[in-house]
Protein backbone atom coordinates (compact mmCIF):
# COMPACT_ATOMS: atom_id res chain seq x y z
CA UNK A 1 -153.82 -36.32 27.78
CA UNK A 2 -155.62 -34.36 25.32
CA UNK A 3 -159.15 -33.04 24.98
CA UNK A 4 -161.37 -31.15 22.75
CA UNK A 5 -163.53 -28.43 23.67
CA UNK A 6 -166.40 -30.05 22.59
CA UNK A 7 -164.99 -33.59 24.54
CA UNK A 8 -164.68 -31.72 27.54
CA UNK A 9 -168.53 -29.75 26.60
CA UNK A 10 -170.17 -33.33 26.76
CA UNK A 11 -168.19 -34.65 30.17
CA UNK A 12 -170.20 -31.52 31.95
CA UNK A 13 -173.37 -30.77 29.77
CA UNK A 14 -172.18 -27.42 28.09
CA UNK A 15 -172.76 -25.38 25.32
CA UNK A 16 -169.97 -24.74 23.35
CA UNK A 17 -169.27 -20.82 22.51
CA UNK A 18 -166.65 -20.81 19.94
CA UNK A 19 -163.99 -23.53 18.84
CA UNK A 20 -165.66 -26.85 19.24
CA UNK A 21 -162.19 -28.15 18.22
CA UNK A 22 -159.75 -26.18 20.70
CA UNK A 23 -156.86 -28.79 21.88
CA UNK A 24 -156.43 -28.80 25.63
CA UNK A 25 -153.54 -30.29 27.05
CA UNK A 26 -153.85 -29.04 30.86
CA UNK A 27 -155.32 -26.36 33.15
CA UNK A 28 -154.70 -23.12 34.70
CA UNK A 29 -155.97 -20.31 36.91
CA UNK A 30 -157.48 -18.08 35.25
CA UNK A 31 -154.75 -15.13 35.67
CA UNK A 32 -152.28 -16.73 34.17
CA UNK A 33 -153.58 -18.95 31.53
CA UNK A 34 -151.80 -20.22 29.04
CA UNK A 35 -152.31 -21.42 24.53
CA UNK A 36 -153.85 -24.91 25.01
CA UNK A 37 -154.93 -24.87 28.56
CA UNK A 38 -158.23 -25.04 30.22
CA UNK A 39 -160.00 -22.36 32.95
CA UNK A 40 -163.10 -21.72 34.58
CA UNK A 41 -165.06 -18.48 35.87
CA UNK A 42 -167.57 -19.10 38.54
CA UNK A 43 -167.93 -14.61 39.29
CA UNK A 44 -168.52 -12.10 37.88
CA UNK A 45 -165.35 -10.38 39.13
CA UNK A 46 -163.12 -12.25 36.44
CA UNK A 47 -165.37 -11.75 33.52
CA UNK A 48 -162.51 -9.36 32.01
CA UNK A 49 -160.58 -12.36 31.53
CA UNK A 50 -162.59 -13.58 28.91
CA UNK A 51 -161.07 -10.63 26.74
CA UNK A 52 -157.66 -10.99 27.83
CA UNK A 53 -157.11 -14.57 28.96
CA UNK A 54 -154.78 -16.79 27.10
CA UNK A 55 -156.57 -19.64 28.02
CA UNK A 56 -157.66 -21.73 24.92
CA UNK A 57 -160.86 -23.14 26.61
CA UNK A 58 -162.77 -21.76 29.68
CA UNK A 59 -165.80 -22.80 31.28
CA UNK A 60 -168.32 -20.29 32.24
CA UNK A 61 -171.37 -20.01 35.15
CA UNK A 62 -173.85 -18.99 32.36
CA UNK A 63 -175.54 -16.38 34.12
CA UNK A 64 -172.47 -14.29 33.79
CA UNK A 65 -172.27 -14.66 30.17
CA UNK A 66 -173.42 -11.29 28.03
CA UNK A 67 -172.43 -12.10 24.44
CA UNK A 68 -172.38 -14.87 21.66
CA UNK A 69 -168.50 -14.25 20.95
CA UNK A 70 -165.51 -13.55 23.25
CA UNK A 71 -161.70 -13.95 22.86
CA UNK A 72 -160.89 -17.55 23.99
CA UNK A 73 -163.82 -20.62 23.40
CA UNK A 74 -166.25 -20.84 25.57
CA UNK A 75 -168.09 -23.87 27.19
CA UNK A 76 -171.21 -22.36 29.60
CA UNK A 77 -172.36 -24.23 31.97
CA UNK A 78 -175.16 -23.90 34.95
CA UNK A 79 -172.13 -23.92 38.01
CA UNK A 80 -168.69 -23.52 36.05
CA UNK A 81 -166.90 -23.86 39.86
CA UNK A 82 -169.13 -27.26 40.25
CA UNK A 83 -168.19 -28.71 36.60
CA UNK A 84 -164.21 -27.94 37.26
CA UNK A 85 -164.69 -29.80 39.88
CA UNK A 86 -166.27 -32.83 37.86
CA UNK A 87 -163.39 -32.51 35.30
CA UNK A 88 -160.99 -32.58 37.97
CA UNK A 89 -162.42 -35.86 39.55
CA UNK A 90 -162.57 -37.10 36.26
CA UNK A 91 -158.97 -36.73 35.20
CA UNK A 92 -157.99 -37.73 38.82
CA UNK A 93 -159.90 -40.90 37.79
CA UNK A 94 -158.23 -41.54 34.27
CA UNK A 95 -154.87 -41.22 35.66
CA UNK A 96 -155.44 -45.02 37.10
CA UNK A 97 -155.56 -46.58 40.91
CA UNK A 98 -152.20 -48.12 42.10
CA UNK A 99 -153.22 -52.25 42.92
CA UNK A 100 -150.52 -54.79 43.91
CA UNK A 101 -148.23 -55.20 47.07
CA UNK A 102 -144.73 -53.62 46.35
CA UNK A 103 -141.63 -55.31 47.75
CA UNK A 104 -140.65 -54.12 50.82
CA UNK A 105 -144.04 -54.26 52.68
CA UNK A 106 -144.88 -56.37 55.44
CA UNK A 107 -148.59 -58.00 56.17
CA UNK A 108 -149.28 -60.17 58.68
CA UNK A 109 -150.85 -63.64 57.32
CA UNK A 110 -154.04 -62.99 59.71
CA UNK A 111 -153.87 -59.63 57.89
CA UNK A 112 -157.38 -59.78 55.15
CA UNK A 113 -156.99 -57.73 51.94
CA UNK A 114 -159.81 -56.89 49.57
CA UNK A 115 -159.61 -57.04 45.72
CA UNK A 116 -157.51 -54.59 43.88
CA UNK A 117 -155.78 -53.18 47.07
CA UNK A 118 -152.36 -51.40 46.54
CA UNK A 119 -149.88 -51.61 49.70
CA UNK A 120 -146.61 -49.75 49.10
CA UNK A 121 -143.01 -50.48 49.78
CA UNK A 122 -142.19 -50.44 53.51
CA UNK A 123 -145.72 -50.21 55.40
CA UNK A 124 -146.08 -52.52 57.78
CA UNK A 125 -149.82 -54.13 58.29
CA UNK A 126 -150.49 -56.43 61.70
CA UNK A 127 -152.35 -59.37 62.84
CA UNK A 128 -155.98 -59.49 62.17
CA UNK A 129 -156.31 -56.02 59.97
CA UNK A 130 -158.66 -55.83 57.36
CA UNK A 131 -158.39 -53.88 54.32
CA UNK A 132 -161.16 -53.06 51.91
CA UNK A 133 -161.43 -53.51 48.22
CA UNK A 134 -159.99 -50.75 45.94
CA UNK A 135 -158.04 -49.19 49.11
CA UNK A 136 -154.25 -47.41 48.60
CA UNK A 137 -152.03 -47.78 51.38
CA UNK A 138 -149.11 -45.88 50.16
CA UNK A 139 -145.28 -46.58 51.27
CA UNK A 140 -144.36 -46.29 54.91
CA UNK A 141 -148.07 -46.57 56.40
CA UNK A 142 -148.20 -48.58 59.78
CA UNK A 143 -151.62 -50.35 60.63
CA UNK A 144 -151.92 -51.71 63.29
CA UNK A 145 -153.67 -54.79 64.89
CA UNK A 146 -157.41 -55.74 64.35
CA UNK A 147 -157.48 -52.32 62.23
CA UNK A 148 -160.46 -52.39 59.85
CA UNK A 149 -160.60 -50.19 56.74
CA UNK A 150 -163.34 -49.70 54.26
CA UNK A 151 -163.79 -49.65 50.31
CA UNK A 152 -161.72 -47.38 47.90
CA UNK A 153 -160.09 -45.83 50.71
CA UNK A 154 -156.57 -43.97 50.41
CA UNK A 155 -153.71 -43.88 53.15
CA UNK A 156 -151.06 -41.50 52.38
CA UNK A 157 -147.21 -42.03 52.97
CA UNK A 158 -146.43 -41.87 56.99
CA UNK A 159 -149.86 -42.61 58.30
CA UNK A 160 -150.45 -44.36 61.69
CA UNK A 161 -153.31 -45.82 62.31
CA UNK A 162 -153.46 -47.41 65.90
CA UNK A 163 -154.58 -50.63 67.09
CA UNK A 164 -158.61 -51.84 66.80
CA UNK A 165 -159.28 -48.53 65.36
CA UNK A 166 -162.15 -48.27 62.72
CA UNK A 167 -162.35 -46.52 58.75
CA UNK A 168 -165.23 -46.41 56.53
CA UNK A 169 -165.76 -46.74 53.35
CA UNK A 170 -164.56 -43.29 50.20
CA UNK A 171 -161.84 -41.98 53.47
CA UNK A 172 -158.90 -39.80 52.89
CA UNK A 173 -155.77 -39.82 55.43
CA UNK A 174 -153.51 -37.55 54.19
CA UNK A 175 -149.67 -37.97 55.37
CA UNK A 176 -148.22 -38.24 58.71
CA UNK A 177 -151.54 -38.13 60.72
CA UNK A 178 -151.97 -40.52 63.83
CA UNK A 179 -154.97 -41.80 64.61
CA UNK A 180 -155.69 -43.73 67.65
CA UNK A 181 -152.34 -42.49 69.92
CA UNK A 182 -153.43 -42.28 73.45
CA UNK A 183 -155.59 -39.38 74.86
CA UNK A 184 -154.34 -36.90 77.56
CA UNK A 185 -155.66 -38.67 80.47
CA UNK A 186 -153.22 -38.25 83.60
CA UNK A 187 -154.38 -38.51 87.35
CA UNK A 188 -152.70 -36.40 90.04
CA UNK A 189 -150.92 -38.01 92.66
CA UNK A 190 -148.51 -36.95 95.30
CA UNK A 191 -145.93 -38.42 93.62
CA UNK A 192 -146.91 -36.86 90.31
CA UNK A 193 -149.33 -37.66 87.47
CA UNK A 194 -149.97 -41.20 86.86
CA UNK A 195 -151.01 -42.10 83.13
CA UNK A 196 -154.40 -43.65 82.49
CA UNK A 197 -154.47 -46.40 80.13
CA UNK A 198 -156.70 -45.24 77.40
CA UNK A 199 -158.52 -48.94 75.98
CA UNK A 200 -160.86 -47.63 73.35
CA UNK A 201 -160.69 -46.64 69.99
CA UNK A 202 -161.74 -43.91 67.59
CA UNK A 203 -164.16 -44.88 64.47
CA UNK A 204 -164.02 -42.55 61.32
CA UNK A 205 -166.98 -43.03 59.40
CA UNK A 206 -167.82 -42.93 55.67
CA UNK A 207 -166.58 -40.35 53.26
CA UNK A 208 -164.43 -38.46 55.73
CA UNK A 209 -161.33 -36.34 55.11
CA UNK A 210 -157.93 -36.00 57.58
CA UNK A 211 -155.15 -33.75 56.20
CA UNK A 212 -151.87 -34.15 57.16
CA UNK A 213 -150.25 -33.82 60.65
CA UNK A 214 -153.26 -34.74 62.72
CA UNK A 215 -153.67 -36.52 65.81
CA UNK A 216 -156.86 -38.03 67.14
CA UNK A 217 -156.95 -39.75 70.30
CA UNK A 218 -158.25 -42.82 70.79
CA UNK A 219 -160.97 -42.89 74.15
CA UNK A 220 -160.09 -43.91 76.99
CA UNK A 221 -163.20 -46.33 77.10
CA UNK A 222 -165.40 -46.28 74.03
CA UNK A 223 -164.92 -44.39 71.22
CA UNK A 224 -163.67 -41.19 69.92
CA UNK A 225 -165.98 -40.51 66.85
CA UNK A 226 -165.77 -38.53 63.14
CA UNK A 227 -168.91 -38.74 62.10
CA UNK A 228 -170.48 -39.54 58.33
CA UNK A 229 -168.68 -36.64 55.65
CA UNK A 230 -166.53 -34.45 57.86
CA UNK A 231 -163.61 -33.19 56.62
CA UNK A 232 -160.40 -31.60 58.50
CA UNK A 233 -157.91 -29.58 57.83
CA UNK A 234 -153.85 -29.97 58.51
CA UNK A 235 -152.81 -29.72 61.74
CA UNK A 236 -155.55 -30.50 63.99
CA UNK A 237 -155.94 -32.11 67.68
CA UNK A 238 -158.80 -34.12 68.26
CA UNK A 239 -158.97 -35.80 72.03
CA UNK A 240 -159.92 -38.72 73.44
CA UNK A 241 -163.54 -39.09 73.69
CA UNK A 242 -165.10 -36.39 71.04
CA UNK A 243 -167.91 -37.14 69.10
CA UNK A 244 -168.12 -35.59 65.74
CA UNK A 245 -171.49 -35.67 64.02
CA UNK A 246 -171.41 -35.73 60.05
CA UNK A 247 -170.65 -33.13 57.36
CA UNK A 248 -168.66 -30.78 59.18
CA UNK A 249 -165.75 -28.41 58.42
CA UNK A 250 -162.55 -28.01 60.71
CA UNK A 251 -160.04 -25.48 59.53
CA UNK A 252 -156.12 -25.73 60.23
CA UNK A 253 -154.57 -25.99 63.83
CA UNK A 254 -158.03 -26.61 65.48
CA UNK A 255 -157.98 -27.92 69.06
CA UNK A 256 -160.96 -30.01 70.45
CA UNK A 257 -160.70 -31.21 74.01
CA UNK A 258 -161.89 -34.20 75.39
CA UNK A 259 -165.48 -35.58 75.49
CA UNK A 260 -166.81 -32.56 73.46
CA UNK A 261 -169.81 -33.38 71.47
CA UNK A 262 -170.03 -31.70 68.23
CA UNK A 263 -173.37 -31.70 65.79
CA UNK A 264 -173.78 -32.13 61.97
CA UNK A 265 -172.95 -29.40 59.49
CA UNK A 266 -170.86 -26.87 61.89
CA UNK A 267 -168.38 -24.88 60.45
CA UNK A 268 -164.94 -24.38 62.54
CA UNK A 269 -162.35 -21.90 61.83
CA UNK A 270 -158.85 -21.92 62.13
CA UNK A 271 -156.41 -22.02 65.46
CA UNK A 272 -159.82 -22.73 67.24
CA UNK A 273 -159.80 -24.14 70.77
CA UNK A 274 -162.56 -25.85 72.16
CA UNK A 275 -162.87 -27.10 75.99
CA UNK A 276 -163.64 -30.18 77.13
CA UNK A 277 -167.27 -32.03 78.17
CA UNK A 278 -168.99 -29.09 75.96
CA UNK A 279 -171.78 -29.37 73.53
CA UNK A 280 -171.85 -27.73 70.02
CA UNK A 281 -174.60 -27.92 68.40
CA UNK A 282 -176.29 -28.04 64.61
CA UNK A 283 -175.33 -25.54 61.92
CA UNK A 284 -172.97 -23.82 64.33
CA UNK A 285 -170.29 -20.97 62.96
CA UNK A 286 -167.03 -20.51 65.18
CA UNK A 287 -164.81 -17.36 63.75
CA UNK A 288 -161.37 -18.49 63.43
CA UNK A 289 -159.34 -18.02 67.00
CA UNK A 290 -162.30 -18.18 69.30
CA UNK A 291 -161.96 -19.81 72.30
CA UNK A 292 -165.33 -21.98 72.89
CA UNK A 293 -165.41 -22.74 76.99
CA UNK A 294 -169.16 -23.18 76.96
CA UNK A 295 -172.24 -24.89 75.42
CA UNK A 296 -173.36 -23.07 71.71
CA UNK A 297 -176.57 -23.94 70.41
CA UNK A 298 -177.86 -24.50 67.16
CA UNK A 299 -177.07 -21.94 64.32
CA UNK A 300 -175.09 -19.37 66.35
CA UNK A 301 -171.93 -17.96 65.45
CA UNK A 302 -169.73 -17.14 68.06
CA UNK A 303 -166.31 -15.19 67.57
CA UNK A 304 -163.68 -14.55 70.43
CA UNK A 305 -162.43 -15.78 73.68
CA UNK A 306 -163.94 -16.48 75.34
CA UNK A 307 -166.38 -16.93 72.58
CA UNK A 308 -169.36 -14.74 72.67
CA UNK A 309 -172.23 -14.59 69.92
CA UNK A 310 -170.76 -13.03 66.84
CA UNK A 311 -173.16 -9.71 66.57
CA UNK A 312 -172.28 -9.04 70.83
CA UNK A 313 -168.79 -9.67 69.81
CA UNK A 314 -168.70 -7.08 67.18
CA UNK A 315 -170.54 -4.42 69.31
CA UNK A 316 -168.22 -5.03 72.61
CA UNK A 317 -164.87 -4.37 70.04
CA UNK A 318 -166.44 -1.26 69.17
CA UNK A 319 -165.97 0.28 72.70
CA UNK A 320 -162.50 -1.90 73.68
CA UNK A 321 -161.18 -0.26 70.27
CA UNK A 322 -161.94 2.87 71.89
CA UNK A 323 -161.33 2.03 75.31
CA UNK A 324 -158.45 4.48 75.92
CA UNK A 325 -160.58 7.42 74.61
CA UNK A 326 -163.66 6.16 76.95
CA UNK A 327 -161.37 6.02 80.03
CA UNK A 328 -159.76 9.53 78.99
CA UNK A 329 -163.27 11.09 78.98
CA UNK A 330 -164.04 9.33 82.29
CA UNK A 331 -161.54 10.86 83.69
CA UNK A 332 -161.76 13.97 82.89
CA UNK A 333 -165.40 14.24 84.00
CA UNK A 334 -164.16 12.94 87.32
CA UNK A 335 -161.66 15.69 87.62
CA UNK A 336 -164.59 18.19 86.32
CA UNK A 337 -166.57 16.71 89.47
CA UNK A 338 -163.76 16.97 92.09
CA UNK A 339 -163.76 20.54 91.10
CA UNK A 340 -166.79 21.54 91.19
CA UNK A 341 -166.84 19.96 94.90
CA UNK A 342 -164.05 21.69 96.35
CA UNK A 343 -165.21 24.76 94.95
């Protein structure tokens, strides 16, 4: 598709600096733009590129912006990082939604589809499954029985989503994630560990993203919750029984163990691990690889593992860094002292 300048000025409420005509006919980063393409600058650290960019169009945070005239056209805006993002959506949009059931797919006649639904070639849908207008279920997708899915929903190739278990509405499942497999639960026995049937299920509310290659468990009675906005990285273990409030952030290869409650608007960092039957709280920040084994309350930010608050983290590495020094000097005042005695 192609765009003017000045088409692509009144999609984001900009002022055009240059070429109200400029063709665009796609995008790049800004260090290596290319004749006819479209950028964006959202700091002040890229600025040069307006002299040097090839970039036909880019959009500019307008507090960065110094001059009336620069190489390429410019479109300022208030947030240029929030208006790519609006194009983006936009052209995401314009592209079209996939609707119809391909050959190849199998749905249950219990099964109930909304309007305008898309299933794709070879996913399987059970007995009593609902599906809610304007979803995409792409090919090879198993849902299983009494599943119920939202509105305008999208279920990438190789998702599993287990039986009874519950999507809302604007919800993302990105490729080969399983949600709803059985939580860890094993009792010891003499005879070995005996599995626990695990009979609940795990709700995912509104506007939440999965990315690929996740797993979360279904509870073993109840739920296992992702609250309202959440969204999580590739590559993350979520077990049986966690509650998730809304709007948080869970980087790649996270580990949460069972029953772990977890507030609204915490931030998680990668390769995390998290014990079980813990609370996090509210506006929470866990450095990537810390090792959470006990309760954090609201607004810390805890680094290490075990985790301790960031600032007594970063004050204890200080001496461990110099922890062969410290033990040098300790022993040599030692040796001073057994001198001094047998003198």
């Amino acid at each position: 598709m192609e765009f003017t300048a000045s088409q692509i000025a009144g999609f984001i409420d900009g002022k055009i600096i240059g070429d109200g005509n400029a063709l665009i006919t796609g995008v790049s980063p800004i260090e290596g733009g290319e004749t006819g393409h479209l950028s964006f600058i959202a700091q002040d650290r890229f600025i040069p590129y307006l002299e040097t960019s090839k970039c036909s169009v880019i959009i500019v945070s307008e507090n960065l912006l110094s001059k009336d005239t620069y190489v390429p056209t410019v479109i300022a805006v208030k947030d240029a990082y929030l208006s790519f993002q609006i194009l983006m959506n936009l052209y995401q949009e314009m592209q079209g939604r996939k609707s119809g059931i391909e050959d190849g797919s199998s749905i249950h006649e219990t099964a109930v589809l909304g309007e305008n639904v898309y299933i794709g070639t070879f996913t399987y849908i059970s007995e009593k499954a609902k599906i809610g207008e304007g979803t995409q279920i792409y090919p090879q997708v198993y849902i299983g029985k009494g599943v119920k899915i939202g509105k305008n929903c999208k279920i990438d190739s190789g998702a599993r989503i287990y039986d009874y278990c519950i999507i809302g509405d604007n919800c993302i499942v990105h490729s080969n994630t399983v949600i709803g497999g059985d939580g860890f639960g094993f009792q010891p026995t003499p005879e070995g560990f005996k599995k626990i049937p695990q009979l609940g299920n795990v709700i995912i509310e509104d506007d939440v993203e999965i990315g690929s290659n996740c797993s979360i468990d279904r509870a073993t009675i109840g739920s296992t919750i992702i609250g309202k906005g959440t969204k999580i990285d590739n590559l993350i273990q979520i077990a049986h029984n966690v509650k998730i409030g809304q709007n948080n952030v869970i980087a790649a290869q996270a580990g949460i163990a069972g029953s772990t409650t977890i507030g609204d608007w915490n931030q998680i960092g990668g390769q995390v691990g998290i014990v079980g039957h813990i609370k996090i709280g509210n506006q929470v920040r866990i450095q990537a690889q810390s090792g959470v084994n006990t309760h954090v309350n609201d607004k810390d930010t805890v680094y290490g593992s075990p985790a301790i608050t960031y600032n007594d983290y970063l004050r204890s590495y200080v001496h461990f860094r110099n922890l062969p020094e410290i033990v040098k000097r300790i022993n040599n005042l030692e040796n001073t002292s057994k001198d001094k005695t047998n003198e």
